[in-house]
Protein backbone atom coordinates (compact mmCIF):
# COMPACT_ATOMS: atom_id res chain seq x y z
CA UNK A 1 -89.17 -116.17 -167.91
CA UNK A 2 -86.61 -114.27 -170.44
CA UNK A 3 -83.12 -115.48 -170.37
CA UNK A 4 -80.95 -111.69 -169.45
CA UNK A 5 -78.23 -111.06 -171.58
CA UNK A 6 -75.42 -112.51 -169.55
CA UNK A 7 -77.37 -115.59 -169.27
CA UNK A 8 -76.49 -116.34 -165.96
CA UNK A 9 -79.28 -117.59 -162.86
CA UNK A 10 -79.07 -118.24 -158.92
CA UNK A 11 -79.15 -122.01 -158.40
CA UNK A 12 -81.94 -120.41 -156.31
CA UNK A 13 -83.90 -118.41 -159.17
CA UNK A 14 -83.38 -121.76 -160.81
CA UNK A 15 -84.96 -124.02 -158.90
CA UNK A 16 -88.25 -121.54 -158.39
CA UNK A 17 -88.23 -121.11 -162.24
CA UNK A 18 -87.21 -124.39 -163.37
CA UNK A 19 -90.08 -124.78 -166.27
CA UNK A 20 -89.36 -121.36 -167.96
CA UNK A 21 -85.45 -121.81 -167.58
CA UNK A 22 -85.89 -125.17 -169.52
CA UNK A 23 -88.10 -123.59 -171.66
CA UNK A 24 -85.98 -120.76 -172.76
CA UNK A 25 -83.24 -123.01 -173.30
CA UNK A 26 -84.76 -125.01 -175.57
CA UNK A 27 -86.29 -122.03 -177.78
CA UNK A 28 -83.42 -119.69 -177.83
CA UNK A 29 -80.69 -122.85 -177.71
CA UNK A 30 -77.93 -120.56 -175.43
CA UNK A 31 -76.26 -122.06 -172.45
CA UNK A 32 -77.54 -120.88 -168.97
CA UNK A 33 -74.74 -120.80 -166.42
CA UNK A 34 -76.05 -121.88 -163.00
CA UNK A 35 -74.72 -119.76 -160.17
CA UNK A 36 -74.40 -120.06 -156.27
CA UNK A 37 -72.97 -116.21 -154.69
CA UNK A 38 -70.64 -115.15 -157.21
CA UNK A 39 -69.54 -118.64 -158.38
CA UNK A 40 -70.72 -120.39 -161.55
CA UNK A 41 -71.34 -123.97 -160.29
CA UNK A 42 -73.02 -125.64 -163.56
CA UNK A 43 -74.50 -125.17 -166.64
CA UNK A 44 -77.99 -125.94 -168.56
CA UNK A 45 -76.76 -126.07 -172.42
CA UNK A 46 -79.41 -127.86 -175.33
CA UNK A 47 -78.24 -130.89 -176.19
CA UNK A 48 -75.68 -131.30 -179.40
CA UNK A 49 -77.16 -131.32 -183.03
CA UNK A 50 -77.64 -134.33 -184.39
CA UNK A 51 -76.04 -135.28 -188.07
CA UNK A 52 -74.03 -133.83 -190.56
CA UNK A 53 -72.87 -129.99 -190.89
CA UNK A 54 -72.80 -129.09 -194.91
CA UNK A 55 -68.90 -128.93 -194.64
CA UNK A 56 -69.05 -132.68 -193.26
CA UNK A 57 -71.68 -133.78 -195.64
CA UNK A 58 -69.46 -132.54 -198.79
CA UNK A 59 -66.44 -134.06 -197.24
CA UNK A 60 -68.11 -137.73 -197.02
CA UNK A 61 -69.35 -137.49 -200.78
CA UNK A 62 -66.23 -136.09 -201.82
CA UNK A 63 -64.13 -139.26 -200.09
CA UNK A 64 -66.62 -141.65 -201.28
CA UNK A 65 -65.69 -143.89 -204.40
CA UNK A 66 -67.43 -142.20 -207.90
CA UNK A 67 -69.84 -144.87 -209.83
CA UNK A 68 -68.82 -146.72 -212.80
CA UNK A 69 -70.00 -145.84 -215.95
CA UNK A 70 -72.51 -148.71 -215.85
CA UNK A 71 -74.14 -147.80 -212.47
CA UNK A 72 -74.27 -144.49 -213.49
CA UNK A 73 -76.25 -145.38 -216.41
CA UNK A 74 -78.40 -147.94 -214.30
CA UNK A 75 -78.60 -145.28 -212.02
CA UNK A 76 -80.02 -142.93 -214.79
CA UNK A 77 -82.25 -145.27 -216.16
CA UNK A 78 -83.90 -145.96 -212.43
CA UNK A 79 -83.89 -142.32 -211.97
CA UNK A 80 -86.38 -142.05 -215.58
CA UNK A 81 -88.62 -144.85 -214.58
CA UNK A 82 -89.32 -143.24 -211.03
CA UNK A 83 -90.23 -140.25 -212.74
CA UNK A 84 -92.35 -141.90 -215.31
CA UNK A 85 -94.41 -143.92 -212.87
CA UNK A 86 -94.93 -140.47 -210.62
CA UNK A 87 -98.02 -138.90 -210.28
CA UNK A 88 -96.53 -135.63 -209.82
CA UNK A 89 -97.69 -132.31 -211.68
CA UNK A 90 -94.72 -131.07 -213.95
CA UNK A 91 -93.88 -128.17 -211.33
CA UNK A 92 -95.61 -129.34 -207.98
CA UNK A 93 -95.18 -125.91 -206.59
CA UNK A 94 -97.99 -124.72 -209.43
């Protein structure tokens, strides 16, 4: 079933082509407004994203407290022995 531009389906339509209707809201993630005669009576929307947009992510690090200069070097020095005791090529993408 393809969701039509105005995105809008009988409660009757619905409820023969419940499956697809699903279905094309989950892969094209737009809101289906249910109607009954000329009357939107409900909607079938995805569900919310989960996490962090970028703008929230940069405003958490930004308001969280900077290291000291002696976790940043322990923090450096952790960072060289993980990368010592890899098994990684030098560029993995080779």
């Amino acid at each position: 079933m393809r969701i039509e531009e105005t995105q809008c389906i009988s409660a009757t339509d619905l409820a023969r082509n419940m499956a697809q209707t699903i279905d094309a809201v989950r892969m094209s993630r737009t809101t289906v407004l249910i109607t009954k005669g000329s009357k939107v009576i409900a909607q079938l929307a995805p569900p919310p994203k989960i996490g962090l947009s970028m703008q929230g992510l940069i405003g958490l690090l930004k308001s969280t407290p900077g290291l000291s200069p002696t976790d940043s070097q322990q923090l450096a020095n952790d960072l060289k022995v993980i990368r010592s005791s890899a098994r990684l090529p030098e560029n993995p993408w080779d």
